[in-house]
C-alpha atoms as a PDB file:
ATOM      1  CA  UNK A   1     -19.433  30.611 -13.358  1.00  0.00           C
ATOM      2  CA  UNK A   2     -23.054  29.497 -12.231  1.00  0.00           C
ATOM      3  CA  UNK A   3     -24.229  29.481 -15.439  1.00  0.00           C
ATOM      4  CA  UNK A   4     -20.896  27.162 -16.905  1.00  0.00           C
ATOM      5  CA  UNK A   5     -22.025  24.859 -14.022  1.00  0.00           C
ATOM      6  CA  UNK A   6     -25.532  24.538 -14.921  1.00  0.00           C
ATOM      7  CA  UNK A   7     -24.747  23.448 -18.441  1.00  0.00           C
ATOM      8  CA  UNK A   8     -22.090  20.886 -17.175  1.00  0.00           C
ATOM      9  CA  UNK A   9     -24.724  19.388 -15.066  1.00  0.00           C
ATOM     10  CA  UNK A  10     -27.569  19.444 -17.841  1.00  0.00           C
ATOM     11  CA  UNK A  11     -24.538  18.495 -20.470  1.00  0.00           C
ATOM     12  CA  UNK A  12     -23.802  15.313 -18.073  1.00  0.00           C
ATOM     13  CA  UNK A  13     -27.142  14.688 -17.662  1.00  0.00           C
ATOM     14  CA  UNK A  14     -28.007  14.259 -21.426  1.00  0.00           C
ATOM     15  CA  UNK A  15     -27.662  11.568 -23.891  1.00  0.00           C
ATOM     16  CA  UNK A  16     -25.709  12.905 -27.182  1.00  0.00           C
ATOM     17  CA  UNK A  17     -27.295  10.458 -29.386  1.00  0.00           C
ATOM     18  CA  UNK A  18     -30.994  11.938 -28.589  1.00  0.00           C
ATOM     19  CA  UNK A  19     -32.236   8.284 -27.643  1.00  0.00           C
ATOM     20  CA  UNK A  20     -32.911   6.790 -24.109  1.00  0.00           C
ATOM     21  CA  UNK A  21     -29.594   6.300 -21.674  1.00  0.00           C
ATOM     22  CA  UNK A  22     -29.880   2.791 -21.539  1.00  0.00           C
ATOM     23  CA  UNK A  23     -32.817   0.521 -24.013  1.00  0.00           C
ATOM     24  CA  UNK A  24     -34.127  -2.334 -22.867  1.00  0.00           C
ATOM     25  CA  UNK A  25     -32.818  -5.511 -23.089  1.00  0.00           C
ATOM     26  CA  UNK A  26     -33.967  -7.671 -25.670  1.00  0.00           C
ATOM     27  CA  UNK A  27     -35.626 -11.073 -24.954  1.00  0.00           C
ATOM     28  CA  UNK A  28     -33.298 -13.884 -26.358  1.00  0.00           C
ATOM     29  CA  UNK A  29     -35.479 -16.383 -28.367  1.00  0.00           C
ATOM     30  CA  UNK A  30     -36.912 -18.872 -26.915  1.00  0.00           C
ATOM     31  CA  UNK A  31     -35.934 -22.040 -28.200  1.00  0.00           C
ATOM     32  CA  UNK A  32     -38.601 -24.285 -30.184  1.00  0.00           C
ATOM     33  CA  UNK A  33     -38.956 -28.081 -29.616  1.00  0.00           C
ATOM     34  CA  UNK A  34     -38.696 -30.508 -32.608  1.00  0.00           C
ATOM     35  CA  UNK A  35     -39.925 -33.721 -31.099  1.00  0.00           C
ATOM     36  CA  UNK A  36     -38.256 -36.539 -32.696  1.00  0.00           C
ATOM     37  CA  UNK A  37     -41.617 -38.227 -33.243  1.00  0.00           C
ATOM     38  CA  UNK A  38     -42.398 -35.928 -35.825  1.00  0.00           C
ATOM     39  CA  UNK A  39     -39.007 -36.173 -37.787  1.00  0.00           C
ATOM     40  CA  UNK A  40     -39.695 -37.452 -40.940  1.00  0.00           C
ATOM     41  CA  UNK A  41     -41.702 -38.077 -43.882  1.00  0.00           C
ATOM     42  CA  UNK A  42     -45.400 -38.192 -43.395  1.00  0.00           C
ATOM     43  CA  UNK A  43     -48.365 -38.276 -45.652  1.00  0.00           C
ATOM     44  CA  UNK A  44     -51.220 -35.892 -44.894  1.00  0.00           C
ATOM     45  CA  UNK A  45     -54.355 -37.616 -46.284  1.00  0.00           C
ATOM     46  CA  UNK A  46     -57.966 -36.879 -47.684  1.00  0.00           C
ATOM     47  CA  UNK A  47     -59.370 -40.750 -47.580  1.00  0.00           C
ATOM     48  CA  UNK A  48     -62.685 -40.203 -46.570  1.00  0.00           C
ATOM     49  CA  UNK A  49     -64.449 -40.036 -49.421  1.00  0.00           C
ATOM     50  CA  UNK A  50     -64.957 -41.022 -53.341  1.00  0.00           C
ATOM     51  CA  UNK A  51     -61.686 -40.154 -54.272  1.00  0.00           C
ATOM     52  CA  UNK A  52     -58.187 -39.980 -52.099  1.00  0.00           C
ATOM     53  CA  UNK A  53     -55.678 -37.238 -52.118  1.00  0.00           C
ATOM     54  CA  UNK A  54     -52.418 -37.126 -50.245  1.00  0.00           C
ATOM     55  CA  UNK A  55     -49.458 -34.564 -49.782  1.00  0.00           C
ATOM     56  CA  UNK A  56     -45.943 -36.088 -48.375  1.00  0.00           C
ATOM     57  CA  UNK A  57     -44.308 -33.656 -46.274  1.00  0.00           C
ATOM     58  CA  UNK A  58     -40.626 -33.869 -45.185  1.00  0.00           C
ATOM     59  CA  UNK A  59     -40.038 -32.764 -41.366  1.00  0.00           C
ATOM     60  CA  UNK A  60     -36.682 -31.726 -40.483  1.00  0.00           C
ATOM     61  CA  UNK A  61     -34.934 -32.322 -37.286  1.00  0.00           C
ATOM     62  CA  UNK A  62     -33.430 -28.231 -37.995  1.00  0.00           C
ATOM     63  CA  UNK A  63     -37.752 -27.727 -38.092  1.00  0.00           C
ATOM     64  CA  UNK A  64     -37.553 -27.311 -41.450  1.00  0.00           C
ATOM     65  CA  UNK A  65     -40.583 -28.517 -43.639  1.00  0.00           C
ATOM     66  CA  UNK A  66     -40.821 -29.114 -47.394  1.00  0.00           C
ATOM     67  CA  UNK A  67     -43.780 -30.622 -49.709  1.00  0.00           C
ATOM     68  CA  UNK A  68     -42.136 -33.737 -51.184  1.00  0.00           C
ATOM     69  CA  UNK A  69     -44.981 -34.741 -53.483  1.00  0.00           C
ATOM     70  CA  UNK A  70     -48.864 -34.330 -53.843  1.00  0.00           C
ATOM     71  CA  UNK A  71     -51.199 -37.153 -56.004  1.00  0.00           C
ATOM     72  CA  UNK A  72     -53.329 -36.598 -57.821  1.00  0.00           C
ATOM     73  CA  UNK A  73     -49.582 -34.839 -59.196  1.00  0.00           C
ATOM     74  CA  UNK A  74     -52.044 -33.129 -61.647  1.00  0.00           C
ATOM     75  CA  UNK A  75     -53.308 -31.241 -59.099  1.00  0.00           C
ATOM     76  CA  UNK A  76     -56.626 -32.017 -59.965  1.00  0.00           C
ATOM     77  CA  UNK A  77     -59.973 -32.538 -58.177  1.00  0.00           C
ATOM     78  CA  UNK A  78     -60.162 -31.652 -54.430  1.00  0.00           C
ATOM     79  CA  UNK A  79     -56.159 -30.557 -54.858  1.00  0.00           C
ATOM     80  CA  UNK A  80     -57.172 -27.991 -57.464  1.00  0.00           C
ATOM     81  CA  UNK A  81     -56.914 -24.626 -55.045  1.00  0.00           C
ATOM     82  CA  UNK A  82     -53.614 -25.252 -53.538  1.00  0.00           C
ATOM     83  CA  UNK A  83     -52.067 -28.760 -54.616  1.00  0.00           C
ATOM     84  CA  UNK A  84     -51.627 -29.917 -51.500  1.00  0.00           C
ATOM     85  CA  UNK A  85     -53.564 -31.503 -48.448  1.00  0.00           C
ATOM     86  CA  UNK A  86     -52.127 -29.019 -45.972  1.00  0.00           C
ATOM     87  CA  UNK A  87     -54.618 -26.177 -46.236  1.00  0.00           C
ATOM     88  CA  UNK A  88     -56.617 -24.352 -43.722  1.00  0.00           C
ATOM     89  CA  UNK A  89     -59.550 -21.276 -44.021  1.00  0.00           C
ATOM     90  CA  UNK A  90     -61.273 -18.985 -41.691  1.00  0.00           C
ATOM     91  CA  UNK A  91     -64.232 -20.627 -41.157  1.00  0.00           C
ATOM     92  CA  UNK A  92     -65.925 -23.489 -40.037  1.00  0.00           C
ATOM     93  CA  UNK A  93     -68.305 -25.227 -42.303  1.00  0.00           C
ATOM     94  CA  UNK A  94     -72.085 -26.192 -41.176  1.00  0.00           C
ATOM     95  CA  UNK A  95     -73.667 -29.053 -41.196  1.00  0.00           C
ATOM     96  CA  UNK A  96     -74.427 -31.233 -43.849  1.00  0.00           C
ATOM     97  CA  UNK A  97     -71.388 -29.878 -45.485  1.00  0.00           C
ATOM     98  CA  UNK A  98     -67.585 -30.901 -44.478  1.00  0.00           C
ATOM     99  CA  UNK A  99     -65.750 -28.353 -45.939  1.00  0.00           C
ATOM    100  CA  UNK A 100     -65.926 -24.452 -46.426  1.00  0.00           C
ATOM    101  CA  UNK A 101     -64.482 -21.163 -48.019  1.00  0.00           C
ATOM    102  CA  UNK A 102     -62.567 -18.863 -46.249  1.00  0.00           C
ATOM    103  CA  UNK A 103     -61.418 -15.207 -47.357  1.00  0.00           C
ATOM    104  CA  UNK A 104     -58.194 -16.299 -46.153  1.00  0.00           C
ATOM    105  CA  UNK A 105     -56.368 -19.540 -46.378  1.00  0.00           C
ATOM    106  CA  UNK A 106     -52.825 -20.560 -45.455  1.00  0.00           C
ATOM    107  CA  UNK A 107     -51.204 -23.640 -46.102  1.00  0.00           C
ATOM    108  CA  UNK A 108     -48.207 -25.014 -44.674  1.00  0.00           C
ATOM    109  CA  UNK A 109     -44.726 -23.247 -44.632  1.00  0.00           C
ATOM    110  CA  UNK A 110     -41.088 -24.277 -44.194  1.00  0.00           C
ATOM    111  CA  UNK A 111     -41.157 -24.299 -40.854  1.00  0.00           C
ATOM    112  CA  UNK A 112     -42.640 -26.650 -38.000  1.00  0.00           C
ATOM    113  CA  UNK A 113     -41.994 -27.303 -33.945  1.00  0.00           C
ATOM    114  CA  UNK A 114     -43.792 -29.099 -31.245  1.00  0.00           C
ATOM    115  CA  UNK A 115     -45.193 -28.178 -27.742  1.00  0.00           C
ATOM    116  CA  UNK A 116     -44.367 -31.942 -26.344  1.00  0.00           C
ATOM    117  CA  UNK A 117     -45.008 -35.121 -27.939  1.00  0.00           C
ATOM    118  CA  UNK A 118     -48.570 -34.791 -29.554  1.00  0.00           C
ATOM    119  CA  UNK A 119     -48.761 -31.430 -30.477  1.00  0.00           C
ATOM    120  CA  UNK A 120     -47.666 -30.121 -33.654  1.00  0.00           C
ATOM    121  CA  UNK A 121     -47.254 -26.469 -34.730  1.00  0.00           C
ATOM    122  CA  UNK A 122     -46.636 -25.445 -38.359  1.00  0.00           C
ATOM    123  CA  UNK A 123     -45.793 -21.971 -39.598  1.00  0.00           C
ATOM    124  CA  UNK A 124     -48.093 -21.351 -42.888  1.00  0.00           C
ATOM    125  CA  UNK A 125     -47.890 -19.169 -45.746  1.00  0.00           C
ATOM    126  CA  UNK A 126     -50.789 -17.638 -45.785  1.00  0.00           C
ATOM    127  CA  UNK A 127     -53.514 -15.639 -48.579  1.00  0.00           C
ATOM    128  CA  UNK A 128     -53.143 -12.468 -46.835  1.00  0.00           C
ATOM    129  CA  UNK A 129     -48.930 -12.549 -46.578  1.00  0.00           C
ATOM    130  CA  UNK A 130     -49.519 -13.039 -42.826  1.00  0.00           C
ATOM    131  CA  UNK A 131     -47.404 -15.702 -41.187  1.00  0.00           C
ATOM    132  CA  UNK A 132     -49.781 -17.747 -38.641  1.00  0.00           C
ATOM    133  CA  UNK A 133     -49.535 -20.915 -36.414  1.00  0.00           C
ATOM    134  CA  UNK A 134     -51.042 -23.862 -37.258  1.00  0.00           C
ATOM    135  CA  UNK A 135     -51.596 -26.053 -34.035  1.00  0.00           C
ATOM    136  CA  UNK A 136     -52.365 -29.689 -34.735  1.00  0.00           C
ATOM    137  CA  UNK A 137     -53.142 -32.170 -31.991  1.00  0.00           C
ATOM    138  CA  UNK A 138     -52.125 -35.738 -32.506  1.00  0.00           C
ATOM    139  CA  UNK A 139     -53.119 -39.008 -31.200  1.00  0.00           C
ATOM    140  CA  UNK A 140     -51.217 -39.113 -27.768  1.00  0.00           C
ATOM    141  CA  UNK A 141     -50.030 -42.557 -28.117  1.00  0.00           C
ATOM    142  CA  UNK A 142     -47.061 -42.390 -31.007  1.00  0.00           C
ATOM    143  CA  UNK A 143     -47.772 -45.951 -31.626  1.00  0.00           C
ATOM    144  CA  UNK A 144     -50.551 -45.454 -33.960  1.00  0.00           C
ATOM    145  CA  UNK A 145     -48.168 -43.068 -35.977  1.00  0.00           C
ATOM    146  CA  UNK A 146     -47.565 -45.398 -38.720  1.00  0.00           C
ATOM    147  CA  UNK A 147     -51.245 -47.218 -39.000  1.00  0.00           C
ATOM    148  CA  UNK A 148     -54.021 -46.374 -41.232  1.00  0.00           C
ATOM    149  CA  UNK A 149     -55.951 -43.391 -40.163  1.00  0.00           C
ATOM    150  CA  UNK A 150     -52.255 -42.754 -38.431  1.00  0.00           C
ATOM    151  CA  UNK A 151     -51.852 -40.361 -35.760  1.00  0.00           C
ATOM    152  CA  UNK A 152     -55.049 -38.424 -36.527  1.00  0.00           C
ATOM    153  CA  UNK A 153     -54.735 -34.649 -36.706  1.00  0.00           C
ATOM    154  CA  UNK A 154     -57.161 -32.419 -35.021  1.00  0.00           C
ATOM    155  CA  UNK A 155     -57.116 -28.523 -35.921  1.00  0.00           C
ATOM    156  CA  UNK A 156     -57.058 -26.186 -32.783  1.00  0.00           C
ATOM    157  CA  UNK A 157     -56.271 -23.229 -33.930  1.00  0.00           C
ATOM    158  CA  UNK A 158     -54.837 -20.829 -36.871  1.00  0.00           C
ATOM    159  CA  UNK A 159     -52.840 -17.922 -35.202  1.00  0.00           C
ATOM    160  CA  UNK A 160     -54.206 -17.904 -31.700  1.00  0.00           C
ATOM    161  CA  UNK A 161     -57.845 -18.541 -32.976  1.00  0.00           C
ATOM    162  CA  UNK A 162     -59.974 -21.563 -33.109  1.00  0.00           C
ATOM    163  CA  UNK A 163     -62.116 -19.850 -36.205  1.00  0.00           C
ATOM    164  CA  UNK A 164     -60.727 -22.018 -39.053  1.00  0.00           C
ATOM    165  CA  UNK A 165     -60.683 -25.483 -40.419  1.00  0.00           C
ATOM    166  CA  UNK A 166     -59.232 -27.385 -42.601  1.00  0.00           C
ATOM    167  CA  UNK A 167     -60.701 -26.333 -45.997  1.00  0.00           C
ATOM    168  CA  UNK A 168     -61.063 -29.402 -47.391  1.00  0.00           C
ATOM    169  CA  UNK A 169     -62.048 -33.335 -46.905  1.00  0.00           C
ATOM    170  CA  UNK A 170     -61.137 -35.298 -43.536  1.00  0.00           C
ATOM    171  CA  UNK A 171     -57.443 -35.056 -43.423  1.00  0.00           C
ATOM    172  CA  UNK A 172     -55.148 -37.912 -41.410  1.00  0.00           C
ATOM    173  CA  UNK A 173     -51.222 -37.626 -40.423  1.00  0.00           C
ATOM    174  CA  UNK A 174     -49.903 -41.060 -41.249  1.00  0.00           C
ATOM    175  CA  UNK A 175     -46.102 -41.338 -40.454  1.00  0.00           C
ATOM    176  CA  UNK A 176     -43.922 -43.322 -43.148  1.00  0.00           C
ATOM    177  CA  UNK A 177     -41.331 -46.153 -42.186  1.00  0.00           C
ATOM    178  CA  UNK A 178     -37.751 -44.885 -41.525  1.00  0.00           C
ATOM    179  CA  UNK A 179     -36.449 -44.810 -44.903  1.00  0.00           C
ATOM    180  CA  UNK A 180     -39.266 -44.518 -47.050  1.00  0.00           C
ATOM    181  CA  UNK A 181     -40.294 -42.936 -50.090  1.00  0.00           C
ATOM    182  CA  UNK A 182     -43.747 -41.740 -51.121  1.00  0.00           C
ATOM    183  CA  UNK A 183     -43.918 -44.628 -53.094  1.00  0.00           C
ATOM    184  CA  UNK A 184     -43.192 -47.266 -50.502  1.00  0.00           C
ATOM    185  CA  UNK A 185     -44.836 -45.189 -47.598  1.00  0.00           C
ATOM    186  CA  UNK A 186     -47.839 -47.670 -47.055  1.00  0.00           C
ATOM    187  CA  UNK A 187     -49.662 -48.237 -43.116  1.00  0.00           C
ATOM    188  CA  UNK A 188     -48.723 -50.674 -41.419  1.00  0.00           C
END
């Protein structure tokens, strides 16, 4: 009789399915901003130098992101890597230079959200098949959104780290009218 009891209580005191009684709960996602000041087309610019390159990017109120149109549409010149302006490496380059070569290099993925109204995050699709964050910080002061130079567009980090750059010319954000195409997206 003891020995029926004993495997009652070690029977009741076991889980059948061989995993823990009870896992933990999982985290519900958090939700991710998509500031309305980013919503969108806006061109992403290389105009500091000889020539001028420029990638229009459609961003989604869902936070989804797409690459409309690059020119030069030949990809040529300084487009000739990844044939469009939204490209960053791991590194930083060193003076005289303004640009470098990474081993890896990501460029910008379907996805986008915001951390308030000046910075912008950007999921890229990167060399290595890693997924990594690319935080932007814009001008604070939306105004200058649509002007030339636009809203700026400082790099602060790729994936948690403050190691890369953009891996090519000067870029600019420059925010097109309300209803505008890349061919009538012009600053104001």
């Amino acid at each position: 009789m003891r020995a029926l009891l004993g495997v009652l209580v070690v029977a009741g005191c076991t889980n059948v399915a061989g995993g823990p009684a009870d896992p933990p709960p999982i985290d519900p996602p958090v939700p991710r901003e998509h500031d309305a000041r980013f919503v969108g087309l806006w061109a992403v610019e290389q105009p500091l130098h000889a020539l001028y390159e420029v990638t229009y990017y459609a961003f989604g109120s869902d936070g989804t992101l797409h690459a409309v149109v690059s020119d030069p549409a030949d990809c040529g010149g300084h487009l000739r890597e990844h044939c469009v302006t939204g490209s960053v490496a791991n590194c930083v380059p060193t003076e005289p230079q303004s640009r470098c070569t990474g081993a890896i290099t990501c460029v910008f993925g379907g996805e986008w959200f915001s951390r308030g109204s000046s910075t912008l995050v950007i999921v890229g699709d990167c060399s290595d098949d890693t997924a990594r964050e690319i935080v932007i910080e814009m001008a604070a002061d939306a105004s200058s959104n649509t002007g030339w130079g636009g809203a700026g567009g400082t790099l602060t980090s790729v994936g948690g780290s403050d190691g890369w750059s953009h891996d090519n010319w000067d870029w600019s954000f420059r925010k097109c009218r309300a209803g505008s195409v890349p061919t009538t997206c012009v600053p104001e």
